[in-house]
Protein backbone atom coordinates (compact mmCIF):
# COMPACT_ATOMS: atom_id res chain seq x y z
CA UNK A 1 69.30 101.49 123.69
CA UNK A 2 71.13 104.63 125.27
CA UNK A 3 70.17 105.82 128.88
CA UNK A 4 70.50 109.12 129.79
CA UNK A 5 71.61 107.89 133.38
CA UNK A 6 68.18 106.87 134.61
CA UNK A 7 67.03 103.33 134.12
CA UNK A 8 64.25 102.33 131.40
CA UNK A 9 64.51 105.74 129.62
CA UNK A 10 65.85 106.27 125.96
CA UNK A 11 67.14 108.91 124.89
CA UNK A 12 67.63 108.09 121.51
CA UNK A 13 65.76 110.46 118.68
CA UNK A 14 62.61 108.91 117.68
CA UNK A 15 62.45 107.04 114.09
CA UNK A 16 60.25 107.53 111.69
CA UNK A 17 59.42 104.92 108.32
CA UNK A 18 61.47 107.37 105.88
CA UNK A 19 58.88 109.72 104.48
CA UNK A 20 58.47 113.15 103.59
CA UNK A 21 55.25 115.34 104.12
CA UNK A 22 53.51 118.38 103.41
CA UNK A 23 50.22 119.64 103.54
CA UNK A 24 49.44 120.83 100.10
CA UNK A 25 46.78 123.51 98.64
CA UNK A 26 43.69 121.91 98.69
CA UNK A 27 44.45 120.30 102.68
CA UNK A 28 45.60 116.91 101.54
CA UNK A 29 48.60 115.50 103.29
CA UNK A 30 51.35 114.25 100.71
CA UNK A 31 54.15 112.33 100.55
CA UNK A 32 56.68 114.90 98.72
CA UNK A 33 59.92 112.32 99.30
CA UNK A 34 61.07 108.87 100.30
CA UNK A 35 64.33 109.08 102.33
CA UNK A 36 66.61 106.62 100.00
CA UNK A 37 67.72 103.27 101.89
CA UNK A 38 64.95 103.70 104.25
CA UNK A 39 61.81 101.60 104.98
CA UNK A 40 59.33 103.93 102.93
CA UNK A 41 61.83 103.48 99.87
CA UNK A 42 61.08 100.19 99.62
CA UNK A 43 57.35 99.97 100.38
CA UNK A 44 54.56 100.84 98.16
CA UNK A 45 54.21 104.40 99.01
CA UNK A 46 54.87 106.82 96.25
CA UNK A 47 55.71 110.47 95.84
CA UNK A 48 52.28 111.90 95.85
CA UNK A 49 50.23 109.82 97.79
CA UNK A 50 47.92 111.10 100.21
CA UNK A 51 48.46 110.80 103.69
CA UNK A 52 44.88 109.86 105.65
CA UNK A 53 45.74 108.50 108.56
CA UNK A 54 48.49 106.99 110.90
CA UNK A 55 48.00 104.07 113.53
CA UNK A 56 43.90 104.33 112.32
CA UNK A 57 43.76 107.83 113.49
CA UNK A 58 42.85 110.57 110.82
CA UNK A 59 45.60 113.20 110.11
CA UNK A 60 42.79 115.48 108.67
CA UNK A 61 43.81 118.80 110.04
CA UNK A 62 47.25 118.15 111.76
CA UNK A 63 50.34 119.50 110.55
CA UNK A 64 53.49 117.92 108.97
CA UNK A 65 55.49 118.39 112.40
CA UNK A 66 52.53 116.75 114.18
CA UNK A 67 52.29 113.84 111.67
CA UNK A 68 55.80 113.06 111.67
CA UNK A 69 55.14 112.93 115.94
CA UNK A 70 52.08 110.13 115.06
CA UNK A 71 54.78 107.96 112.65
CA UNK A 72 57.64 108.39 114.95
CA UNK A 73 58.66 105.96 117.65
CA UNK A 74 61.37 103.42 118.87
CA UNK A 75 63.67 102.17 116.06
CA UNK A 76 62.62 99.45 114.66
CA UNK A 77 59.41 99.05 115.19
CA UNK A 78 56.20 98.94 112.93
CA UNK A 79 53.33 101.61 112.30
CA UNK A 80 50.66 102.19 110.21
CA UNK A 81 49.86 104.51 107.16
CA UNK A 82 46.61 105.20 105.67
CA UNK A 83 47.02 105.85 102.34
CA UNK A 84 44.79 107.51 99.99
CA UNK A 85 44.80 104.80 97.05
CA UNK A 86 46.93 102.15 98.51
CA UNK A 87 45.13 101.43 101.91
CA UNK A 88 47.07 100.56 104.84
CA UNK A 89 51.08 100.53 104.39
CA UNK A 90 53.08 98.67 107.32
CA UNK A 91 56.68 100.49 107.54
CA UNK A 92 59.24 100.36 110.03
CA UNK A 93 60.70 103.39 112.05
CA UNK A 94 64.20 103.21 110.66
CA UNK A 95 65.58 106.96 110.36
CA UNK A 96 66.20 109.45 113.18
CA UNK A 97 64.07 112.35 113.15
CA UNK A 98 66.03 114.72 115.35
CA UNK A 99 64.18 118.46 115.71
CA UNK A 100 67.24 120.14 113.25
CA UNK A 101 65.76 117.76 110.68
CA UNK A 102 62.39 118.31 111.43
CA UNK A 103 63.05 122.21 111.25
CA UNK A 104 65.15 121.60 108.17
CA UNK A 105 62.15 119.45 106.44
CA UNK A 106 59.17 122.49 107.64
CA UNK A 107 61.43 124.94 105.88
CA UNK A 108 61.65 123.35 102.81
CA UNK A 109 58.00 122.63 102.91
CA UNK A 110 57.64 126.62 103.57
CA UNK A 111 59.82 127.52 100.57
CA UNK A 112 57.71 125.13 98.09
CA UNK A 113 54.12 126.72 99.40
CA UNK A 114 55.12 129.81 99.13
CA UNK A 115 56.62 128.74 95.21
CA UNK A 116 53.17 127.23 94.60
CA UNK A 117 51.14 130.09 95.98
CA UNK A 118 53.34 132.41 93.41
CA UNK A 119 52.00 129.88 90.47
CA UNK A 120 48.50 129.99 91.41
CA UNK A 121 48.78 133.69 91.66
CA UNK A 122 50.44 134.35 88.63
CA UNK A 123 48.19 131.54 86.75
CA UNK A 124 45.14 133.67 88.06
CA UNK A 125 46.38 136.78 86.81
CA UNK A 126 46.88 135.22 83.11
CA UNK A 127 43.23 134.41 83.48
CA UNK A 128 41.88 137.46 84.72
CA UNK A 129 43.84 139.22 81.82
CA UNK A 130 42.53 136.84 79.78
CA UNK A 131 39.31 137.05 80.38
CA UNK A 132 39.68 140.83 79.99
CA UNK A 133 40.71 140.69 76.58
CA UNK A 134 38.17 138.00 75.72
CA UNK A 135 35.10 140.25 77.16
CA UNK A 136 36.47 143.58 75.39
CA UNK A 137 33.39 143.67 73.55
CA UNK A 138 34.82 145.00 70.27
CA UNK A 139 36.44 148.18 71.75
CA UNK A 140 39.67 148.98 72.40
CA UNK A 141 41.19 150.35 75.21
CA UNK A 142 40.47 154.16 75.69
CA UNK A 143 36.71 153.10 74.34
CA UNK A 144 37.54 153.54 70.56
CA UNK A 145 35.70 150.77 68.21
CA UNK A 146 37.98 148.44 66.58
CA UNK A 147 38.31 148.49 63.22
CA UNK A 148 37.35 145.94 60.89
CA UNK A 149 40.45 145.19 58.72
């Protein structure tokens, strides 16, 4: 354990089992990555799992940053995870979570909402289009009547 100078205290960065998280489109919390070599790697989470909860308290509603603060603690020791179809996973805080890698892992997270957002717009916009051409009603643009051919 290393002391910042005053007894008892650690100032070593908090651990966490391994995992990465992000809160996806429709609120769910999922597991997007499993840090190789670490706890999580080896356990029976899986890349898309859902996240519901973390020492038996519900993550409904909290963040990735706050989530990782729930599953982080003293190296080496054990915590919790609710899992969607697995129920509870015990993993061991194993990997420093230092803030540059928890601003490094929210960034990433950013960069693939925003990508998915793009999708969903641009899938809506094939619909709507689609639907447009598919309620035409026989005419043309400009109002002219299609011709039979």
């Amino acid at each position: 354990v290393k002391s910042n100078g005053l007894i008892g205290i650690d100032s070593s960065p908090p651990h966490v089992p391994g995992v990465e998280l992000f809160r996806g489109p429709t609120g769910a919390l999922v597991v997007t990555g499993l840090i190789p070599a670490s706890a999580a790697w080896g356990s029976k989470l899986s890349i898309g799992d859902c996240v519901l909860g973390v020492e038996g308290l519900s993550v409904s509603g909290l963040n990735e940053a706050a989530t990782m603060l729930r599953l982080s603690g003293p190296k080496g020791s054990f915590t919790e995870v609710q899992v969607n179809n697995k129920g509870v996973v015990v993993l061991m805080r194993d990997t420093p979570f230092t803030p540059e890698q928890q601003l490094q892992q929210e960034k990433h997270h950013q960069q693939q909402h925003q990508q998915q957002q793009q999708h969903q717009q641009q899938q809506q916009q094939q619909r709507q289009q689609q639907q447009m051409l598919a309620s035409d009603g026989g005419m043309m643009m400009g109002g002219m009547p299609r011709m039979p051919w």
